[in-house]
N, C-alpha and C. Protein backbone atom coordinates (compact mmCIF):
# COMPACT_ATOMS: atom_id res chain seq x y z
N UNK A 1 0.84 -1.17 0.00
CA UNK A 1 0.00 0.00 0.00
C UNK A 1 0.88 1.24 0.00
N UNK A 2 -0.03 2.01 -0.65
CA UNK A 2 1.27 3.74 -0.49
C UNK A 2 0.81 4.11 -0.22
N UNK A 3 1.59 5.01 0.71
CA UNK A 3 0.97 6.77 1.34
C UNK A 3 0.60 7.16 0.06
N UNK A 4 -0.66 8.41 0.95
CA UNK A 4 -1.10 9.32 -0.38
C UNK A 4 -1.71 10.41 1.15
N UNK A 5 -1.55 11.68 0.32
CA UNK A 5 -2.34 12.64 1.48
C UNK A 5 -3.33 13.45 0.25
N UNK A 6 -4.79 13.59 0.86
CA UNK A 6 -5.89 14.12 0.01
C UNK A 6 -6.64 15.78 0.75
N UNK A 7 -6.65 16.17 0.76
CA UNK A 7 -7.26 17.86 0.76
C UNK A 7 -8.78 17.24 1.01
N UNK A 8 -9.58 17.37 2.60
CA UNK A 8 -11.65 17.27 2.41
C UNK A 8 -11.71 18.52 2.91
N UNK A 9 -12.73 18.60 2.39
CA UNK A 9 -13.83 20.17 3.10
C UNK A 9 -13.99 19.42 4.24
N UNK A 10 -14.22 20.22 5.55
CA UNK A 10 -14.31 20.20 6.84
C UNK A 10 -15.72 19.48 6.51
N UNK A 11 -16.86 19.24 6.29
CA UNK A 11 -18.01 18.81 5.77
C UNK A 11 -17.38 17.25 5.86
N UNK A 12 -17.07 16.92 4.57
CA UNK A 12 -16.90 15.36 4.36
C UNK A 12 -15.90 14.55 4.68
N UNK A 13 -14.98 14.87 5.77
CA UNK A 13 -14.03 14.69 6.98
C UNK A 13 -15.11 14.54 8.09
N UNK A 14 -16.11 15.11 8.41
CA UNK A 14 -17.24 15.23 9.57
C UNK A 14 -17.92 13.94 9.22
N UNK A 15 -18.47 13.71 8.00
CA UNK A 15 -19.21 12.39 7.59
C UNK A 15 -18.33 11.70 7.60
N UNK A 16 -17.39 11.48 6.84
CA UNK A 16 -16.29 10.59 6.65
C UNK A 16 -16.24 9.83 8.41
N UNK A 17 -15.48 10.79 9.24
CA UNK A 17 -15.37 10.12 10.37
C UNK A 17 -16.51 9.48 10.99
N UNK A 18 -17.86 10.15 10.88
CA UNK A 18 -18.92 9.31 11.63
C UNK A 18 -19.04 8.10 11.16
N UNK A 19 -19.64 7.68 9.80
CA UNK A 19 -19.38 6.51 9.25
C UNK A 19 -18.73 5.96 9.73
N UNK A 20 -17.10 6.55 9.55
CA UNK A 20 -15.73 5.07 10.22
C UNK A 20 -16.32 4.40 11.17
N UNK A 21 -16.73 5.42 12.35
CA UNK A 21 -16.96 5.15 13.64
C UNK A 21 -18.10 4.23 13.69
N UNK A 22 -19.28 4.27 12.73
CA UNK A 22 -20.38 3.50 13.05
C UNK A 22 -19.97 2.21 12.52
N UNK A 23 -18.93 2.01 11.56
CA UNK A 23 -18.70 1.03 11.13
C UNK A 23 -17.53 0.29 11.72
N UNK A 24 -16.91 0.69 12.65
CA UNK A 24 -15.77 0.51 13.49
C UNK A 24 -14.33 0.13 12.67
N UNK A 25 -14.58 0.97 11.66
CA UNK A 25 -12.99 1.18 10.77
C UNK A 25 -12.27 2.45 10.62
N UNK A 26 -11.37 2.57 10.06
CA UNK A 26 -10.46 3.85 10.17
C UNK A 26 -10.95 4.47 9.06
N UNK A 27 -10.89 5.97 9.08
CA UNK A 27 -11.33 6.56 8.04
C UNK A 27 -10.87 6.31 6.81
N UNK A 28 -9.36 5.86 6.67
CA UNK A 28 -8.64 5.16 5.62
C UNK A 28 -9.53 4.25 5.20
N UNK A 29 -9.65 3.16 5.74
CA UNK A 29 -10.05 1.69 5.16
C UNK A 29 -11.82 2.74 4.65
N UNK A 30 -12.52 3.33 5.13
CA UNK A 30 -13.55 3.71 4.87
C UNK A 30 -13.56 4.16 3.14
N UNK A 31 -12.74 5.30 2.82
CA UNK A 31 -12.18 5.82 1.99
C UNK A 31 -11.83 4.74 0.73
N UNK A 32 -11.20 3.65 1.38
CA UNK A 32 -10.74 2.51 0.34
C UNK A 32 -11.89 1.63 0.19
N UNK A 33 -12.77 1.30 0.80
CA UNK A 33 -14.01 0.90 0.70
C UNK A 33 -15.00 1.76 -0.39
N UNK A 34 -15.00 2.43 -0.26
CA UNK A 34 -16.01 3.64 -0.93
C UNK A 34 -15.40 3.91 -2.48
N UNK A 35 -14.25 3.88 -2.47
CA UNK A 35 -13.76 3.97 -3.58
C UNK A 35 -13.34 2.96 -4.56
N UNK A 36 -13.35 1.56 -3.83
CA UNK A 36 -13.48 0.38 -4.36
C UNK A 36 -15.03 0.67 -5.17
N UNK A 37 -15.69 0.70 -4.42
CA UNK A 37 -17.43 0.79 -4.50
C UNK A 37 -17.65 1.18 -5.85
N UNK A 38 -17.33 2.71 -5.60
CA UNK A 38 -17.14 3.50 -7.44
C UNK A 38 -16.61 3.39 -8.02
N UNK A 39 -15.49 2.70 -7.95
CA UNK A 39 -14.68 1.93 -9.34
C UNK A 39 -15.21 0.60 -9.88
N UNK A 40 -15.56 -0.15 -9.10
CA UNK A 40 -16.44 -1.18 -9.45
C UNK A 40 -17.54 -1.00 -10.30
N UNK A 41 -18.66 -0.05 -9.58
CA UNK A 41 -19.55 0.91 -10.30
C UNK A 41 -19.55 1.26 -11.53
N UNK A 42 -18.72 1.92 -11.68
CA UNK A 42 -18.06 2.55 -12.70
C UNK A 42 -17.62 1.95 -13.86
N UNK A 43 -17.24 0.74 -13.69
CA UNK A 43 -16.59 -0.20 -14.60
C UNK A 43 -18.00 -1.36 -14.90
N UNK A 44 -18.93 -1.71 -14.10
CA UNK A 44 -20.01 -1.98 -14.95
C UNK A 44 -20.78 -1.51 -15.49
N UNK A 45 -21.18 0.40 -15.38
CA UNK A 45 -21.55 1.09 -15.93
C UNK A 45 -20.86 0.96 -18.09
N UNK A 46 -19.84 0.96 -17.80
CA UNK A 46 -19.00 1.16 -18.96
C UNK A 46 -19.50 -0.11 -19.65
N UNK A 47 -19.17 -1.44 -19.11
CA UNK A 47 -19.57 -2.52 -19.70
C UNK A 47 -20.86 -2.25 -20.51
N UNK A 48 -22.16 -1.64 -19.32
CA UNK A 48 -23.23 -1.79 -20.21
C UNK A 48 -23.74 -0.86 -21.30
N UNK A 49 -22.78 0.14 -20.91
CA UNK A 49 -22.50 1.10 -22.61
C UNK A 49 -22.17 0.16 -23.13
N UNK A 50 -21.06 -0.39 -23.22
CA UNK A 50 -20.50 -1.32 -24.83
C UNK A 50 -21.14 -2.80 -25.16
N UNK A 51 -22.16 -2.85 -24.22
CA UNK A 51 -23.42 -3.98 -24.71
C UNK A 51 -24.44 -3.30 -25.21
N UNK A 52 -24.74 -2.12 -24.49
CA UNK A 52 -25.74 -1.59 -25.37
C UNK A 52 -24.74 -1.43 -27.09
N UNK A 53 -23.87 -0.75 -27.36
CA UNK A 53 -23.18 -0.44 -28.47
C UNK A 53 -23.31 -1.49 -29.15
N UNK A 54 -23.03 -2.84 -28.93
CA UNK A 54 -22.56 -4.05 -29.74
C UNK A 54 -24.26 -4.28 -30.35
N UNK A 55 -25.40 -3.77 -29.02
CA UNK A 55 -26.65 -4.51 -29.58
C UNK A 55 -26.93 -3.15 -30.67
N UNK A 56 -26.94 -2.36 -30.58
CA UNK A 56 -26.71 -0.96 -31.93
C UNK A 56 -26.23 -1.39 -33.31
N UNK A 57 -25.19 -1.95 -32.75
CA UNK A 57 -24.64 -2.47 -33.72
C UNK A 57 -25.02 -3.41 -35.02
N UNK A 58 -25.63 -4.53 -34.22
CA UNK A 58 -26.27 -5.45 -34.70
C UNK A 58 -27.60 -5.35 -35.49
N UNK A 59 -28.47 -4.30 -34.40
CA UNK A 59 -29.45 -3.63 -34.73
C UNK A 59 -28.92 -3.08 -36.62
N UNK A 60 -28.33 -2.39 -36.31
CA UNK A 60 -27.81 -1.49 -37.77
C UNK A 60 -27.18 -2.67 -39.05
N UNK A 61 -26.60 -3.68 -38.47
CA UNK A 61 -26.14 -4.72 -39.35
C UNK A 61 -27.30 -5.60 -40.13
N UNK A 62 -28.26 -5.66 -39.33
CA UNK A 62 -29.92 -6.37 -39.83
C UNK A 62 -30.36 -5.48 -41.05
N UNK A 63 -29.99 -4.35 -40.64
CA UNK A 63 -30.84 -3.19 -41.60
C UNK A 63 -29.66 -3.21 -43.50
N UNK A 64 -28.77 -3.74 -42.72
CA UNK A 64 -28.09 -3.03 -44.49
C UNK A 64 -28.05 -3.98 -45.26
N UNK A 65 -28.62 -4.47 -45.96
CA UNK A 65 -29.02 -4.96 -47.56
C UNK A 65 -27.54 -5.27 -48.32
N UNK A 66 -27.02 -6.89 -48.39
CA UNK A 66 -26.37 -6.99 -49.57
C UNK A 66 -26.55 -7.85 -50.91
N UNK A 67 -28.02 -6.93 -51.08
CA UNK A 67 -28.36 -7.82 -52.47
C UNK A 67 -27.36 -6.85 -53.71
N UNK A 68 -27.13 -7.74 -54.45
CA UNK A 68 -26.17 -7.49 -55.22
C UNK A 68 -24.97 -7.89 -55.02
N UNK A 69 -24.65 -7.92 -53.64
CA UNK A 69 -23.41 -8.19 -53.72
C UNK A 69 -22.37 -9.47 -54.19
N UNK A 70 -21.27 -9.63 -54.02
CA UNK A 70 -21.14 -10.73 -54.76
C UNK A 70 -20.27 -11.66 -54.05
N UNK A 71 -21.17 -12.65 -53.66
CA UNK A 71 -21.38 -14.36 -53.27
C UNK A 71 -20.01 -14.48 -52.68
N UNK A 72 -18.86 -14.21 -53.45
CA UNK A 72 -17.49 -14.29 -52.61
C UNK A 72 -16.73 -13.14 -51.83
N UNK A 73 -17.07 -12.30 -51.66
CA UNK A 73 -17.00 -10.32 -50.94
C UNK A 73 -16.51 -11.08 -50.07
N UNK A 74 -16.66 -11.83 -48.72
CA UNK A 74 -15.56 -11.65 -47.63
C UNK A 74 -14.42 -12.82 -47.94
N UNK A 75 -14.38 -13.64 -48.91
CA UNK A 75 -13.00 -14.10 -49.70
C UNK A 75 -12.48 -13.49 -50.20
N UNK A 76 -12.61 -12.50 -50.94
CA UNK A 76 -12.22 -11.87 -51.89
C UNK A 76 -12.11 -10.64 -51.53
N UNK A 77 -12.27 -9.89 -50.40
CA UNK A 77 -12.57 -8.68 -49.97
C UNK A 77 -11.29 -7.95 -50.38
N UNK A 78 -10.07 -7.95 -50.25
CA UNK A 78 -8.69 -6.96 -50.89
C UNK A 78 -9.19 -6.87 -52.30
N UNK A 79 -9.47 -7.71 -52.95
CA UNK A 79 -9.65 -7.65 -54.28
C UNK A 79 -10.43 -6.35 -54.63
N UNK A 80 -11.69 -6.80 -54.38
CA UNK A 80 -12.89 -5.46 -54.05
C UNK A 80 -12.29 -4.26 -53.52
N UNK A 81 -11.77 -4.56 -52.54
CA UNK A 81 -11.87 -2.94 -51.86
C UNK A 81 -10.24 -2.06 -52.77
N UNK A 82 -9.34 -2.81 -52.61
CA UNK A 82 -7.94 -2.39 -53.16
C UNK A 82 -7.28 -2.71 -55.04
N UNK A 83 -8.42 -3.29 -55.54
CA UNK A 83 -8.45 -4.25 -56.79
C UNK A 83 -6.79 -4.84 -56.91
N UNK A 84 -6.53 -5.42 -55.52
CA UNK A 84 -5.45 -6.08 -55.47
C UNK A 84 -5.56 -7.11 -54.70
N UNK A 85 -4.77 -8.44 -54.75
CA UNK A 85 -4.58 -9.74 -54.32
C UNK A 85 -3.83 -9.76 -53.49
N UNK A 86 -3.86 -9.80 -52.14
CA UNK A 86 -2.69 -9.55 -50.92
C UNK A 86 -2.59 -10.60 -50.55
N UNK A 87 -2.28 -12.13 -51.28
CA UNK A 87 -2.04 -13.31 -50.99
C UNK A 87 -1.25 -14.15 -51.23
């Protein structure tokens, strides 16, 4: 663990300590608790942005039409896109 020293408003040093106390931990471990909390938080928040994104995604992939296209496009895809053979 490392030292670290943080700057509270006289306010959330006042809560901060009551909590510790009701919970019979040091304001430290309180602090590391709480901030575990919102990083955790935080990081499944994000997850369910990029599930919602992937289902967007998919959503939008249903919608685009490749009639016409032609039967070998993801074999052949350099060909198509670069009219070159990178093989």
């Amino acid at each position: 663990m490392l030292r670290t020293q943080i700057y509270l408003p006289e306010r959330q040093l006042r809560i901060l300590k009551k909590k510790a106390a009701e919970e019979d931990i040091s304001v430290s471990e309180l602090i590391r608790v709480k901030l575990d909390e919102s990083l955790v938080r935080s990081d499944v928040q994000n997850l369910k942005k990029r599930e919602n994104i992937g289902k967007w995604l998919n959503r939008v992939a249903k919608k685009v039409s490749f009639k016409g296209a032609p039967k070998d496009l993801a074999k052949n895809m350099d060909r198509y896109l670069y009219d070159k053979d990178f093989r």
